[in-house]
Structure formats: C-alpha cells, structure tokens
C-alpha atoms as a PDB file:
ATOM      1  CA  UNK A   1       2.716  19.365   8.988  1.00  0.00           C
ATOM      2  CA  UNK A   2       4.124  16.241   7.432  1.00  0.00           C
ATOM      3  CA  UNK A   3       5.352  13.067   9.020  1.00  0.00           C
ATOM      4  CA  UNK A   4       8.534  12.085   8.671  1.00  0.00           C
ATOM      5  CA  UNK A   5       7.886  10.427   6.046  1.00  0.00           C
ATOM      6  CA  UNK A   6      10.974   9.841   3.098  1.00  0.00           C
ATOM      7  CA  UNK A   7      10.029  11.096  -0.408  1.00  0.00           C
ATOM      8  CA  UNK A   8      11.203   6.991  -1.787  1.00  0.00           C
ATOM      9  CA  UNK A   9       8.446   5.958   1.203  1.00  0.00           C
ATOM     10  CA  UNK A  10       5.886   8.502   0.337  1.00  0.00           C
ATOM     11  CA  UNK A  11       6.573   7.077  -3.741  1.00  0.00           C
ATOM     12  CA  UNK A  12       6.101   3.770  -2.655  1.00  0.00           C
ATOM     13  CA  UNK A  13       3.041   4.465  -0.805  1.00  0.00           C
ATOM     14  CA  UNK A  14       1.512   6.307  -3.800  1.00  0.00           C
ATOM     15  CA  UNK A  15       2.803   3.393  -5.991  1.00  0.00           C
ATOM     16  CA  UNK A  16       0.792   0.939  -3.462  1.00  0.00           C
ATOM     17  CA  UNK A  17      -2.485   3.229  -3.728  1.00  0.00           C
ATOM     18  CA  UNK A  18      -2.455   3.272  -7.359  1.00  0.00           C
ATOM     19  CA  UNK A  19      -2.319   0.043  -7.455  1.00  0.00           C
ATOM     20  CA  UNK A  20      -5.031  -0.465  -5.603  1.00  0.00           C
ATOM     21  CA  UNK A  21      -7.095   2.381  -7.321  1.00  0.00           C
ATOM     22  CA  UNK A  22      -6.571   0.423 -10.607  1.00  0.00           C
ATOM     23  CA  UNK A  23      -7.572  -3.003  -9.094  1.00  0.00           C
ATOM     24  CA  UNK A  24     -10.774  -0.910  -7.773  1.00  0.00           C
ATOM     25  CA  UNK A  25     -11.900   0.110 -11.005  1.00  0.00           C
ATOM     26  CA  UNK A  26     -11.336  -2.527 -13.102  1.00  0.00           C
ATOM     27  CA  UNK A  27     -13.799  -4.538 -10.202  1.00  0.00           C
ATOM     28  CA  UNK A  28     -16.094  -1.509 -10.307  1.00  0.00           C
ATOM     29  CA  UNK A  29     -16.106  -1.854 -14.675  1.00  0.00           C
ATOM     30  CA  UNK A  30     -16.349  -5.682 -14.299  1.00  0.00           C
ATOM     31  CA  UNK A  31     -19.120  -5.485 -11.898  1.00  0.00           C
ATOM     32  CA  UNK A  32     -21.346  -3.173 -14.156  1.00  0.00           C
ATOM     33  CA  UNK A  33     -20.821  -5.242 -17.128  1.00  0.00           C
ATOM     34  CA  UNK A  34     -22.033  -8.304 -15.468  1.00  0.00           C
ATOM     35  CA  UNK A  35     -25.194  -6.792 -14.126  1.00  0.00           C
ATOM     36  CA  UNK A  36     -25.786  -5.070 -17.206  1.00  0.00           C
ATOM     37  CA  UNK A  37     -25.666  -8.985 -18.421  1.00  0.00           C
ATOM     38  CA  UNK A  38     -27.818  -9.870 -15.596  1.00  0.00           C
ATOM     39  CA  UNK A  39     -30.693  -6.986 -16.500  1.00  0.00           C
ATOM     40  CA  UNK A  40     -30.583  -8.639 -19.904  1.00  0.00           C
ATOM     41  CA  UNK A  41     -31.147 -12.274 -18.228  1.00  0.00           C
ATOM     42  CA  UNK A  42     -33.964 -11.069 -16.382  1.00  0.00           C
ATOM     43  CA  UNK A  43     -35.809  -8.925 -18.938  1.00  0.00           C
ATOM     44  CA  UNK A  44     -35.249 -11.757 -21.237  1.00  0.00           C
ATOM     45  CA  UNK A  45     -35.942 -14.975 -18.543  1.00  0.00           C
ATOM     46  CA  UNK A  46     -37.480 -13.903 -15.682  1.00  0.00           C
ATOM     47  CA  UNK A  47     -37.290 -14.857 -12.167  1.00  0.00           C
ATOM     48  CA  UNK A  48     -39.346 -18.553 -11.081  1.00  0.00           C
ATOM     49  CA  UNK A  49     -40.992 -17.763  -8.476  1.00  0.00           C
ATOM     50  CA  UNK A  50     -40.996 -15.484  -4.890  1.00  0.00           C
ATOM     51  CA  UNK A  51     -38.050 -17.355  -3.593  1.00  0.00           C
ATOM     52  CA  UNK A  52     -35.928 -16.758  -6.127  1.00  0.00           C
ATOM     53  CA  UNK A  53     -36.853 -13.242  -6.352  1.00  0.00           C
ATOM     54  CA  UNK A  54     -35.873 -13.386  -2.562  1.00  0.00           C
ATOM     55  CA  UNK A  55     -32.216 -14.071  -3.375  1.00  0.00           C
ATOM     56  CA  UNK A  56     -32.183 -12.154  -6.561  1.00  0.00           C
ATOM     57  CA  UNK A  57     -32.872  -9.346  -4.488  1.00  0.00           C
ATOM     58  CA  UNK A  58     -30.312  -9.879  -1.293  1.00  0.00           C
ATOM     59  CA  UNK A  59     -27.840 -10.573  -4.169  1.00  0.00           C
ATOM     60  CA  UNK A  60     -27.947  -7.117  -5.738  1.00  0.00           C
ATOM     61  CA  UNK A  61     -28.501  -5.353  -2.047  1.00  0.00           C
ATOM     62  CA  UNK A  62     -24.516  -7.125  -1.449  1.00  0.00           C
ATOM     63  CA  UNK A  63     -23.321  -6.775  -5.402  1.00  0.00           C
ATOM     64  CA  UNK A  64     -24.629  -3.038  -4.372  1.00  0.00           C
ATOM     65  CA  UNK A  65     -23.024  -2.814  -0.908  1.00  0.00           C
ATOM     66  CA  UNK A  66     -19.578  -4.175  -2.331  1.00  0.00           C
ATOM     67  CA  UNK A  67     -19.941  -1.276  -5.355  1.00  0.00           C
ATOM     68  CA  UNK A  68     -20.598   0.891  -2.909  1.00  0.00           C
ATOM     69  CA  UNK A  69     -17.012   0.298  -0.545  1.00  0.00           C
ATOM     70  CA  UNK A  70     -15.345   0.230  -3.962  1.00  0.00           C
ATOM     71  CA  UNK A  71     -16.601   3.580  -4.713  1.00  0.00           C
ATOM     72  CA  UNK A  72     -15.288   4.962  -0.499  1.00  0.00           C
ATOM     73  CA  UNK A  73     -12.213   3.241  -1.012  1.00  0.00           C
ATOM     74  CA  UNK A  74     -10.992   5.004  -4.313  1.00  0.00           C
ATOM     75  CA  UNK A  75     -12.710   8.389  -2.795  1.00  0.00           C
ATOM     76  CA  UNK A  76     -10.286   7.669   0.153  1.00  0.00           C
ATOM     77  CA  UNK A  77      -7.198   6.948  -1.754  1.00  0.00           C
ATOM     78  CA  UNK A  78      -8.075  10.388  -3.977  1.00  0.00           C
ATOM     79  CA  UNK A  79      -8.417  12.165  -0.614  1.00  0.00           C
ATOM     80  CA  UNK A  80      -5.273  10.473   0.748  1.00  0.00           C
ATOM     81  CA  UNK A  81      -3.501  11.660  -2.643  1.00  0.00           C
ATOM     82  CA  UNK A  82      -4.634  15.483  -1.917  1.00  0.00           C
ATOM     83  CA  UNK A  83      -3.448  14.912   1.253  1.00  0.00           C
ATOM     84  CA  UNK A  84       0.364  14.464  -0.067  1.00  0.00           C
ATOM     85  CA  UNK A  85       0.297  16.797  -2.319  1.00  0.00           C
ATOM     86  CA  UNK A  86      -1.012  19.379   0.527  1.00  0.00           C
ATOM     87  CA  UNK A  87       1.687  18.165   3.015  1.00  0.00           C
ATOM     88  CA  UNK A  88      -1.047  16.516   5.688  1.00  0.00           C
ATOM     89  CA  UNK A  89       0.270  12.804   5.064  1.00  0.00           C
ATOM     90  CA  UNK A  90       0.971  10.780   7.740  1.00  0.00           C
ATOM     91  CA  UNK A  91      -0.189  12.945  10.769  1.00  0.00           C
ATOM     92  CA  UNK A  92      -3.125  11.693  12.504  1.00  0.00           C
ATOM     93  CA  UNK A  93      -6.395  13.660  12.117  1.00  0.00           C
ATOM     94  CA  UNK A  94      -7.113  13.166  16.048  1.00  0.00           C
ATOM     95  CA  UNK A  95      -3.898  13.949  17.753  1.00  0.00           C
ATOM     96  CA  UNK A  96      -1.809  15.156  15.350  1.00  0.00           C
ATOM     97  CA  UNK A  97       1.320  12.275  15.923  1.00  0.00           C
ATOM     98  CA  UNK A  98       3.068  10.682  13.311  1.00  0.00           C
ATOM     99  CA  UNK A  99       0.552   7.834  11.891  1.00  0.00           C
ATOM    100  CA  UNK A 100       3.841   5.239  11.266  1.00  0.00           C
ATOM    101  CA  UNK A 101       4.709   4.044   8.427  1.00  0.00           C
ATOM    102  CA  UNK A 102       4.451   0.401   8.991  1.00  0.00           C
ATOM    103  CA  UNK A 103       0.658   1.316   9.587  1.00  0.00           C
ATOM    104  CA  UNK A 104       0.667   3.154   6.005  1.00  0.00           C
ATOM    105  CA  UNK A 105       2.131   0.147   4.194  1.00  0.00           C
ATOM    106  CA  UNK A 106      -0.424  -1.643   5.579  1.00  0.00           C
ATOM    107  CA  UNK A 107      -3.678   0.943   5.203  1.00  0.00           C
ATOM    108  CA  UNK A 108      -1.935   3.982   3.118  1.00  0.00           C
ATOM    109  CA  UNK A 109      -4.955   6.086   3.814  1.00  0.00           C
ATOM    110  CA  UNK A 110      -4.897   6.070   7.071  1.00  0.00           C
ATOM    111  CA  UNK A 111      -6.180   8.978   8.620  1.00  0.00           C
ATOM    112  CA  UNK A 112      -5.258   8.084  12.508  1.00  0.00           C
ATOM    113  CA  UNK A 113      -2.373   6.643  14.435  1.00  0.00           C
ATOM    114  CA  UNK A 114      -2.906   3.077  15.769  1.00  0.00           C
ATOM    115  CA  UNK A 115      -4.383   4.260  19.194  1.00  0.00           C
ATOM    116  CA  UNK A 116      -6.932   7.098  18.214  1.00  0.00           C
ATOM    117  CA  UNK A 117      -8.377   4.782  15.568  1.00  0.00           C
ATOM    118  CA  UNK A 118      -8.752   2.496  18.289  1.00  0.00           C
ATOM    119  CA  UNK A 119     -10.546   4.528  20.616  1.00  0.00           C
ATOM    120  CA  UNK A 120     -12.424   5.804  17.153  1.00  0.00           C
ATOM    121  CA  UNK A 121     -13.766   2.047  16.987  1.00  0.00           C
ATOM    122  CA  UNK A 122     -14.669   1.612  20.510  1.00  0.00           C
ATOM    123  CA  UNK A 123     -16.648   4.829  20.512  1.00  0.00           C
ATOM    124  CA  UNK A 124     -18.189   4.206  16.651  1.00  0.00           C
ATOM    125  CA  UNK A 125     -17.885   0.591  16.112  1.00  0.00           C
ATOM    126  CA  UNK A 126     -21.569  -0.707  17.045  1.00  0.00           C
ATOM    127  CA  UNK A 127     -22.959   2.313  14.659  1.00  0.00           C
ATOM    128  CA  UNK A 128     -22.672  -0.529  11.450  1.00  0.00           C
ATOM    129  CA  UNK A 129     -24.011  -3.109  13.880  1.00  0.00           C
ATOM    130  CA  UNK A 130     -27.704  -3.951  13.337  1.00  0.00           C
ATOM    131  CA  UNK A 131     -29.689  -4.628  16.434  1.00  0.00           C
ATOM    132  CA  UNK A 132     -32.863  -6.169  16.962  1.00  0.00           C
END
C-alpha cells in the first residue's frame, strides 16, 4: 500500500534524495582523497610525539564515524528508492498510517510516521548513549 502520495510529490521527493545522494558521494570521494593525502603525510613526516598520535587517532575514529553515516544515509535513500518503485512509500513500517508528506520533505526516507518514531526513540534512544 502506498500513501497518498501525488506522482509530482513522489518526483520531487526523488529529486530531493538524489540530490542528496550526489552531495553524499562527492563528501564520501573528497574524504578518501584527503586521507589518502594524509597516509602520504604520515608515511612521509611522521607523528611528534604520543600526544599527537592521541589526536591523530580520535581524528580518524570521527573522519571514520562521519564516512560511516555517509555510507547509512545513501544505503537508506537506495532502500527508500526500492521502496517507490515497490509501492511501500510513505506508509509507516510500525503502524502502517500515512507517514505525511511534510515529514518526507523534511526526512524523505522516513520509514515511520511522526508518533511511532517517537515512541521508536524513547524505547531505542539511550542504545547510542555511552555510559560509564
């Protein structure tokens, strides 16, 4: 089942995640080059001393977290894309309501209406949340 969802909506949508998608890989392509730079730099300078290393290494742990949520995000726009073309757009994985399509302008591959991704994030929220 579809929402009711227009096919000019359901174009601009796609035109919106495309978008995105391209902006995605281009940061994806720039962000290789750089540390393929960076490898050189090393190999070629070194790091000082154990503080530097220090924030060397939490600097590739977040240029490697951001790759990573580049690399979700495009896998979730490719899902969101097979999920048009299959006619499950727009209906919320949880309770099956139309998701809105303010809410799709705003996150096109959203899987959930407003309030089950709520209650998703109450329920899953503190799972990303380190503790001590």
């Amino acid at each position: 089942m579809m929402a009711n969802l227009t096919q000019d909506k359901i174009k601009h949508l796609n035109q919106l995640m495309d978008a995105r998608n391209v902006v995605l890989r281009a940061e994806i392509r720039d962000e290789l080059l750089r540390s393929g730079d960076e490898h050189f730099q090393d190999q070629t300078g070194g790091v000082a001393d154990v503080g530097d290393e220090s924030v060397a290494d939490t600097i590739t742990d977040l240029d490697a977290a951001k790759m990573g949520r580049r690399i979700r995000e495009i896998r979730d726009i490719e899902a969101t894309q097979k999920r048009i073309q299959d006619g499950g757009y727009g209906v919320c994985i949880d309770c099956g309501i139309e998701v809105g399509y303010e809410r799709l302008c705003a996150y096109p591959t959203a899987k959930r209406c407003v309030a089950c991704q709520g209650k998703r994030e109450k329920m899953f929220g503190h799972e990303g949340t380190p503790s001590l």
